[in-house]
N, C-alpha and C. Protein backbone atom coordinates (compact mmCIF):
# COMPACT_ATOMS: atom_id res chain seq x y z
N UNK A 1 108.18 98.15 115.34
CA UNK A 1 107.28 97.70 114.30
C UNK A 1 108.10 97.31 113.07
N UNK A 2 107.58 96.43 112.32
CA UNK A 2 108.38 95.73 111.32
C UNK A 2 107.14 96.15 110.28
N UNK A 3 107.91 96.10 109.26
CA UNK A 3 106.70 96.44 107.30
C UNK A 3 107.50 95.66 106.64
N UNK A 4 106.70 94.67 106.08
CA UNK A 4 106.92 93.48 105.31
C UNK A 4 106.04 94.48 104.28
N UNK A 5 107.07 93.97 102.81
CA UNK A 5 106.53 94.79 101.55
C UNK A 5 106.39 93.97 100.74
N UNK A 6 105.26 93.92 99.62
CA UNK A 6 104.65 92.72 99.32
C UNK A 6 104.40 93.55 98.07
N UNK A 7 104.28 92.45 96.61
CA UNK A 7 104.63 92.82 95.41
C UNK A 7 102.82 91.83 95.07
N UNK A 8 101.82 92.48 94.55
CA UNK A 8 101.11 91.48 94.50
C UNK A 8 100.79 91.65 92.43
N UNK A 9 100.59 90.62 91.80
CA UNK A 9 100.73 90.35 90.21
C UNK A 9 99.43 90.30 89.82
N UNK A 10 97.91 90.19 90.68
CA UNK A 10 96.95 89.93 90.32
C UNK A 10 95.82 90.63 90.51
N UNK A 11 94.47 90.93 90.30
CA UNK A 11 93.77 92.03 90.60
C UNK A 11 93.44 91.38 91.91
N UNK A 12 93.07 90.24 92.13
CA UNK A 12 92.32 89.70 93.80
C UNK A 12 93.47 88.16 93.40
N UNK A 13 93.95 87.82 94.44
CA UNK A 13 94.87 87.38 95.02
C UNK A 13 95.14 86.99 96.18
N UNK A 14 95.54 86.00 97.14
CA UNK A 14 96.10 85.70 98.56
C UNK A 14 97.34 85.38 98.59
N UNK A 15 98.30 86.09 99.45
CA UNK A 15 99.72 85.70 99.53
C UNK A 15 100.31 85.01 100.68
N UNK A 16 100.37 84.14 100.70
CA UNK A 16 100.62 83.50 101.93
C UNK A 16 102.03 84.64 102.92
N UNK A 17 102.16 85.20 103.83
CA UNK A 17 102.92 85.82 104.15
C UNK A 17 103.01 85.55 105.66
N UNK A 18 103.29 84.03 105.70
CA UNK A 18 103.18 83.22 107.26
C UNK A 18 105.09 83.16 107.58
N UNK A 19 105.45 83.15 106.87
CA UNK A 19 107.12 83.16 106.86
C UNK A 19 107.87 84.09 107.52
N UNK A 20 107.10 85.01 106.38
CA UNK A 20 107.80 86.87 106.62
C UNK A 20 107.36 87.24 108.20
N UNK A 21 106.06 87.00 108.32
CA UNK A 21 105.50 87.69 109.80
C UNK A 21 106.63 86.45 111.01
N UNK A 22 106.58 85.18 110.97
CA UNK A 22 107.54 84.08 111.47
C UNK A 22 108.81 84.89 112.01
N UNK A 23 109.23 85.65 110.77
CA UNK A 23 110.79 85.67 110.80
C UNK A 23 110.66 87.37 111.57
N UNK A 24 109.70 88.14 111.50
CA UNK A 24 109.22 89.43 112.51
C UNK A 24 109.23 88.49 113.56
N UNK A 25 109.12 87.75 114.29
CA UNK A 25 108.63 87.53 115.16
C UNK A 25 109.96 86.95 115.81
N UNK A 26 110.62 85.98 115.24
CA UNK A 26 111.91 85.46 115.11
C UNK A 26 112.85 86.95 115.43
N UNK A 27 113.08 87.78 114.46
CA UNK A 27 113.83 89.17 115.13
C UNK A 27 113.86 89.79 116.43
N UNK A 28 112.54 89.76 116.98
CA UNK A 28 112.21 90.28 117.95
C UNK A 28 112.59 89.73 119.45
N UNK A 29 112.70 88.63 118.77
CA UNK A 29 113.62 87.74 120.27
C UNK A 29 112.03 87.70 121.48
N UNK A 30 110.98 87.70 121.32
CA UNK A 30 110.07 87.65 122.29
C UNK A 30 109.14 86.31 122.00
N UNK A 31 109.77 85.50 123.92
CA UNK A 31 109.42 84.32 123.76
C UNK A 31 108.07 83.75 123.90
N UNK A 32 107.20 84.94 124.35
CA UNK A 32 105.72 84.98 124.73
C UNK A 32 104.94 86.48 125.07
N UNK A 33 104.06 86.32 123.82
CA UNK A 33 103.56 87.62 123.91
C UNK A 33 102.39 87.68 122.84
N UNK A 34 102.58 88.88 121.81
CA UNK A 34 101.05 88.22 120.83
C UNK A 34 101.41 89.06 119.68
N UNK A 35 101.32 88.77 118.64
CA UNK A 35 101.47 89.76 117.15
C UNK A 35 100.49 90.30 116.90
N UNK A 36 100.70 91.45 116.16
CA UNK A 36 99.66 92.00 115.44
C UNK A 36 99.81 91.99 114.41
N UNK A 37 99.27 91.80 113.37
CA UNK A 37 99.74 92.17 111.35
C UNK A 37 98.66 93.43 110.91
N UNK A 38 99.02 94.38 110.67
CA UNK A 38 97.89 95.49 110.28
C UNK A 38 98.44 95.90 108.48
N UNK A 39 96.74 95.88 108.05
CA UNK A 39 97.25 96.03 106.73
C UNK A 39 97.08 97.53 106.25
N UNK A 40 97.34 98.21 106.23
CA UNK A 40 97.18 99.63 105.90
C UNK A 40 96.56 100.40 104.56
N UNK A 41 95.40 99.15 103.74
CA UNK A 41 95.15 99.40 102.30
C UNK A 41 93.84 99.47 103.22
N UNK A 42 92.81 99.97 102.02
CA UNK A 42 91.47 99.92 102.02
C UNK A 42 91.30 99.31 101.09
N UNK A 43 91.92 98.64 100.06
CA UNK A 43 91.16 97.72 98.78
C UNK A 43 92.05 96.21 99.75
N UNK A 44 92.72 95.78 100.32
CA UNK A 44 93.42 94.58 100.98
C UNK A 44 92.88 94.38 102.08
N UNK A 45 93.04 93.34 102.53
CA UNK A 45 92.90 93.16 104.37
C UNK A 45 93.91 91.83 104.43
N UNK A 46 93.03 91.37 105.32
CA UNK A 46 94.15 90.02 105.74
C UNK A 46 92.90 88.89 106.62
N UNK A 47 93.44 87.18 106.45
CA UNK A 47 92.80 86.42 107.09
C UNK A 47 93.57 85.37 107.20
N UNK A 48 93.66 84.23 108.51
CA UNK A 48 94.10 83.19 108.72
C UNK A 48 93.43 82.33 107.86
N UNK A 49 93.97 81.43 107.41
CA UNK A 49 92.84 80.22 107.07
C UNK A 49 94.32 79.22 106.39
N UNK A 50 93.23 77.78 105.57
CA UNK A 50 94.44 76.69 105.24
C UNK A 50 95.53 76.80 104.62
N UNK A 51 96.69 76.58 104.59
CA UNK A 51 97.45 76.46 103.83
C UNK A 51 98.24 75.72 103.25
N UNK A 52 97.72 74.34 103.51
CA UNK A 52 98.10 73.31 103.28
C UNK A 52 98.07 72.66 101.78
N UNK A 53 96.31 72.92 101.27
CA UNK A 53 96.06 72.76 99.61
C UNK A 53 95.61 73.89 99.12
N UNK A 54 96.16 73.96 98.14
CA UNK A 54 96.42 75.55 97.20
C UNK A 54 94.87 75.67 96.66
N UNK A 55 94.57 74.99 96.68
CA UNK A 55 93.07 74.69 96.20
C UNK A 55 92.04 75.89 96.89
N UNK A 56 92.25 75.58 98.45
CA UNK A 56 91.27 76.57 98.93
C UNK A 56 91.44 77.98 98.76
N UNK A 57 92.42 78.19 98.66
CA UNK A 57 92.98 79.69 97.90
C UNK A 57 92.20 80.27 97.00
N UNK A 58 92.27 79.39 95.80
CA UNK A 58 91.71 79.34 94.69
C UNK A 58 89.74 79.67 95.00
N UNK A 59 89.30 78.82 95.85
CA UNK A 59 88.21 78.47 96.10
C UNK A 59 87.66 79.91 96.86
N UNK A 60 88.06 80.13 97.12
CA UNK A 60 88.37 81.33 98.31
C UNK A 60 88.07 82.96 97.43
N UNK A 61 88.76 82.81 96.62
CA UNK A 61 89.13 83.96 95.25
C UNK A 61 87.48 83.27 94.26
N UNK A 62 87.53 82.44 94.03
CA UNK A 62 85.86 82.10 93.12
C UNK A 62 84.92 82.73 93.69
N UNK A 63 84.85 82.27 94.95
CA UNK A 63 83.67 82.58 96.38
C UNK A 63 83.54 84.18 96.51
N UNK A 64 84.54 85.13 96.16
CA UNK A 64 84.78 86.40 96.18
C UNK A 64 83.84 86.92 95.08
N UNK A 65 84.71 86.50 93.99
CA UNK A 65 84.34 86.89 92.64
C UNK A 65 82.81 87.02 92.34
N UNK A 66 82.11 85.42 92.75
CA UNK A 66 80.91 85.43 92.24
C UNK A 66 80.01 85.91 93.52
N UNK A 67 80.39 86.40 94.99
CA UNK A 67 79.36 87.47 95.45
C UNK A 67 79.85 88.76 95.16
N UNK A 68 80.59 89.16 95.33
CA UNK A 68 81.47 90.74 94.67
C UNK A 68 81.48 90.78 93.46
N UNK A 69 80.99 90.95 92.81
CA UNK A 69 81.59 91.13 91.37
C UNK A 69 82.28 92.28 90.68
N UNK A 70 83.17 92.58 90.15
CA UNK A 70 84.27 93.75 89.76
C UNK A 70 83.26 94.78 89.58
N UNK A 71 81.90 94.49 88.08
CA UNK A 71 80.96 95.90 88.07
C UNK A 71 79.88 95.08 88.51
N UNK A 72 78.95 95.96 89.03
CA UNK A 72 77.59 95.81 89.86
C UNK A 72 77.01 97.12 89.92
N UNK A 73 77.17 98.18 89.08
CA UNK A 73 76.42 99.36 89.42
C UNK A 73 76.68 99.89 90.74
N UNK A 74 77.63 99.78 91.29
CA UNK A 74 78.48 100.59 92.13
C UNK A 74 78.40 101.92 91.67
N UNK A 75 78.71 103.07 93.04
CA UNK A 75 78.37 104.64 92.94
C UNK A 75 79.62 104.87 93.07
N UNK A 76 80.96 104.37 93.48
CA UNK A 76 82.48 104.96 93.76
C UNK A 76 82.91 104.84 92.66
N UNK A 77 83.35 106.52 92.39
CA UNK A 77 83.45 106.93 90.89
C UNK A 77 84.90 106.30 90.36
N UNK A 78 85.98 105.24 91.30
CA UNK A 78 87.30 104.94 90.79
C UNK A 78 87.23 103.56 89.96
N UNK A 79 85.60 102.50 90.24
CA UNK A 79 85.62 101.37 89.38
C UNK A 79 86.40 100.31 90.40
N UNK A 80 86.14 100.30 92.17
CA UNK A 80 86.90 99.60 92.72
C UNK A 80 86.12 99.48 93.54
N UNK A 81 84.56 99.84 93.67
CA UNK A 81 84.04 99.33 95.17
C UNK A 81 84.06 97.68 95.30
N UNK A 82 84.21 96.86 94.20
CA UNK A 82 84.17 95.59 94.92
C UNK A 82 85.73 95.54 95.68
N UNK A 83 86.34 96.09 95.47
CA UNK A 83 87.58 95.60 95.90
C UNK A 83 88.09 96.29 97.86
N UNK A 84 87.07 97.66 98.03
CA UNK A 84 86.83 97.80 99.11
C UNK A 84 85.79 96.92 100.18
N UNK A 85 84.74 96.52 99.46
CA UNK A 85 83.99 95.60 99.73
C UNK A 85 84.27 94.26 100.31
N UNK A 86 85.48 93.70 99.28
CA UNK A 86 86.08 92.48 99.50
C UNK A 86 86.94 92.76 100.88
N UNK A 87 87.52 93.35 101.17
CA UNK A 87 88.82 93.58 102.19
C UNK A 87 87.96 93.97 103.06
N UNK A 88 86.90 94.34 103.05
CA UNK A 88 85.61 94.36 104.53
C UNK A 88 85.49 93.22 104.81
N UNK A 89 85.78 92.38 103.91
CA UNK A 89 85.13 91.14 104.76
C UNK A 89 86.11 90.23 105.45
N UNK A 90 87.57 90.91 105.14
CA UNK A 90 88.67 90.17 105.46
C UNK A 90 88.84 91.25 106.84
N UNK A 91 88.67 92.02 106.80
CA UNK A 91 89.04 93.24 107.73
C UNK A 91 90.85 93.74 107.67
N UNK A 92 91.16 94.61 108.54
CA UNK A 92 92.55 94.97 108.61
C UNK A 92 93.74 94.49 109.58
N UNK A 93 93.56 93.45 110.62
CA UNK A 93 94.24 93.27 110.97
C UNK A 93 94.08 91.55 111.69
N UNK A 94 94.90 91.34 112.39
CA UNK A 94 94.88 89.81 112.84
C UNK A 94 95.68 89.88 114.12
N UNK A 95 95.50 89.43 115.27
CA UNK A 95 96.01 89.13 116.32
C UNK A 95 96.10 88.17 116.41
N UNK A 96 97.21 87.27 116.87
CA UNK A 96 98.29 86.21 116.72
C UNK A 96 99.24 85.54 118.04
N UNK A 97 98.74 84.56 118.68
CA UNK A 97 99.62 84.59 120.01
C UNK A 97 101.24 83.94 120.11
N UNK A 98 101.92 84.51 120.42
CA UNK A 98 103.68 83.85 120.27
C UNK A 98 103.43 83.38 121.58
N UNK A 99 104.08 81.70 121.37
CA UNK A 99 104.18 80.97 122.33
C UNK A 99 105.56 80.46 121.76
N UNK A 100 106.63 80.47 122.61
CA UNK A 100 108.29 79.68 123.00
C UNK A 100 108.58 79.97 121.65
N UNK A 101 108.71 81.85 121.31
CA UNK A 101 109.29 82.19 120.08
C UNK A 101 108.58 82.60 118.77
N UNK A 102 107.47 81.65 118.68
CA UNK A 102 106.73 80.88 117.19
C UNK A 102 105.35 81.54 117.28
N UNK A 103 104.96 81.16 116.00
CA UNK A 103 103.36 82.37 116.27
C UNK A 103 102.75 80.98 116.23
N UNK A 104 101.71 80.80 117.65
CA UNK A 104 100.43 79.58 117.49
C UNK A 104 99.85 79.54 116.98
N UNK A 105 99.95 79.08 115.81
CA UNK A 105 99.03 78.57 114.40
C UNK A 105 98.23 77.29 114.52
N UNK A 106 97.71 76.87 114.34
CA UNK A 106 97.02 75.04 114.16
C UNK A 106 97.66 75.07 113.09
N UNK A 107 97.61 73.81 112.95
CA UNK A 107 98.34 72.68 112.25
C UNK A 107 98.81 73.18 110.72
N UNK A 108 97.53 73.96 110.06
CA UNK A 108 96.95 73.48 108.48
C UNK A 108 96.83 75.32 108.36
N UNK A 109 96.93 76.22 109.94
CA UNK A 109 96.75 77.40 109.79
C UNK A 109 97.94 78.52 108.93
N UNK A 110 97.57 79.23 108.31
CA UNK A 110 98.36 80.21 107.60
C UNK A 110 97.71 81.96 107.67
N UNK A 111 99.01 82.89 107.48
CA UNK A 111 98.49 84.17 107.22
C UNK A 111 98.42 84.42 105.96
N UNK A 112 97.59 85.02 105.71
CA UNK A 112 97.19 85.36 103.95
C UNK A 112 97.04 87.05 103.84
N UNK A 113 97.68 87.81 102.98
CA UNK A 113 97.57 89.53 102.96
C UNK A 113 96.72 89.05 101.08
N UNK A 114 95.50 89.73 101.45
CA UNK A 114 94.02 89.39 100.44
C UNK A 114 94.81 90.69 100.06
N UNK A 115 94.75 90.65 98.32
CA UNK A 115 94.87 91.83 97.78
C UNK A 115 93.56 91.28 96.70
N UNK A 116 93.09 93.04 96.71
CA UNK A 116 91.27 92.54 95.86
C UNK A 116 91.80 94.16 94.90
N UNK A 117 92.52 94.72 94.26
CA UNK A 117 92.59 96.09 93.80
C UNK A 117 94.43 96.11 92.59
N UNK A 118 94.77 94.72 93.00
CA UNK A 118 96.06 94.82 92.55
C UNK A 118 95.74 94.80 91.27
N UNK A 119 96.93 94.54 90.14
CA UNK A 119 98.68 94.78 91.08
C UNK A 119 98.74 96.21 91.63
N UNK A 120 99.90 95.48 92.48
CA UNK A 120 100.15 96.54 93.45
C UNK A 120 101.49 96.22 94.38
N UNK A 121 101.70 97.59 94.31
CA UNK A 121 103.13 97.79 95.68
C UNK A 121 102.34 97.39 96.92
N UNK A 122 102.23 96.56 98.03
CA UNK A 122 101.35 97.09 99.39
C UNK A 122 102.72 96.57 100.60
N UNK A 123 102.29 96.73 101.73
CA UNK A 123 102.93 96.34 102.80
C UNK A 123 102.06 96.35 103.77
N UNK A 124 101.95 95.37 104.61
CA UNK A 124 101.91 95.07 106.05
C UNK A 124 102.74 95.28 107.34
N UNK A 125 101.80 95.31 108.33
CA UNK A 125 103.02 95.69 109.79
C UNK A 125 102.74 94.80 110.50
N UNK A 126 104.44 94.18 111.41
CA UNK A 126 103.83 93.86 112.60
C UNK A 126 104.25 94.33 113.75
N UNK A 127 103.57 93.97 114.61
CA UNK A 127 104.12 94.66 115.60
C UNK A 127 103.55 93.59 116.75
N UNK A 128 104.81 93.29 117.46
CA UNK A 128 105.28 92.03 118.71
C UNK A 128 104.90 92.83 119.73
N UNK A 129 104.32 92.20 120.89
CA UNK A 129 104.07 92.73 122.21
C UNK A 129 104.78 91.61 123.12
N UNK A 130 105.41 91.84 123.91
CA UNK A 130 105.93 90.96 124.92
C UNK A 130 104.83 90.59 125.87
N UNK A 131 104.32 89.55 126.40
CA UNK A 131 103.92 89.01 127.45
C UNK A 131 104.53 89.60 129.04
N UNK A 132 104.49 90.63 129.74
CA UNK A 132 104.75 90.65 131.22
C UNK A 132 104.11 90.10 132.21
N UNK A 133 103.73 88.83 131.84
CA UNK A 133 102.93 88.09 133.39
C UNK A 133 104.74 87.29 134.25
């Protein structure tokens, strides 16, 4: 298992972290098999989506904001249920298929580690499974 450690600057945020998991995958020397990325926060999760225009990012983080909102008369006495809320909807992990080395992405596809609670220290795992067919 590999932990990619991730520095996030913003309270809700997406970090593109399609590289880092790439280069896990790249280490591992396995030419067909399937990734996993598990995020180990309860205020974070993780989701594939574009990464092509920075825009949807952005769009993505609005879309959050204005159904979650930071206060809402929430009962969790820390002042963070939207931020558990948010990472429900991203969930905790992503399965990923390696084909000839490379993780099969589409074209425009990217991994994103959603931080909704930062700043924050966080890290992600992955962990490579070899293909035995």
């Amino acid at each position: 298992m590999e932990s990619i450690k991730l520095s996030t600057s913003k309270r809700i945020d997406l970090l593109d972290i399609t590289a880092e998991v790439s280069r896990a995958v790249t280490k591992n020397k396995i030419h067909d098999g399937i990734c996993i990325i598990f995020c180990p926060h309860t205020t974070a999760g993780l989701t594939i989506n574009e990464n092509a225009d920075p825009a949807v990012k952005q769009d993505i983080i609005n879309a959050l904001n204005k159904l979650i909102p930071v206060s809402a008369g929430y009962a969790h006495a820390e002042g963070n249920s939207d931020s558990h809320i948010k990472s429900s909807l991203f969930g905790p992990s992503l399965t990923v298929l390696v084909e000839n080395g490379k993780l099969a992405l589409g074209t425009w596809q990217g991994l994103y580690f959603c931080e909704s609670d930062g700043p924050r220290n966080r890290e992600v795992w992955v962990k490579v499974i070899k293909n035995h067919a």
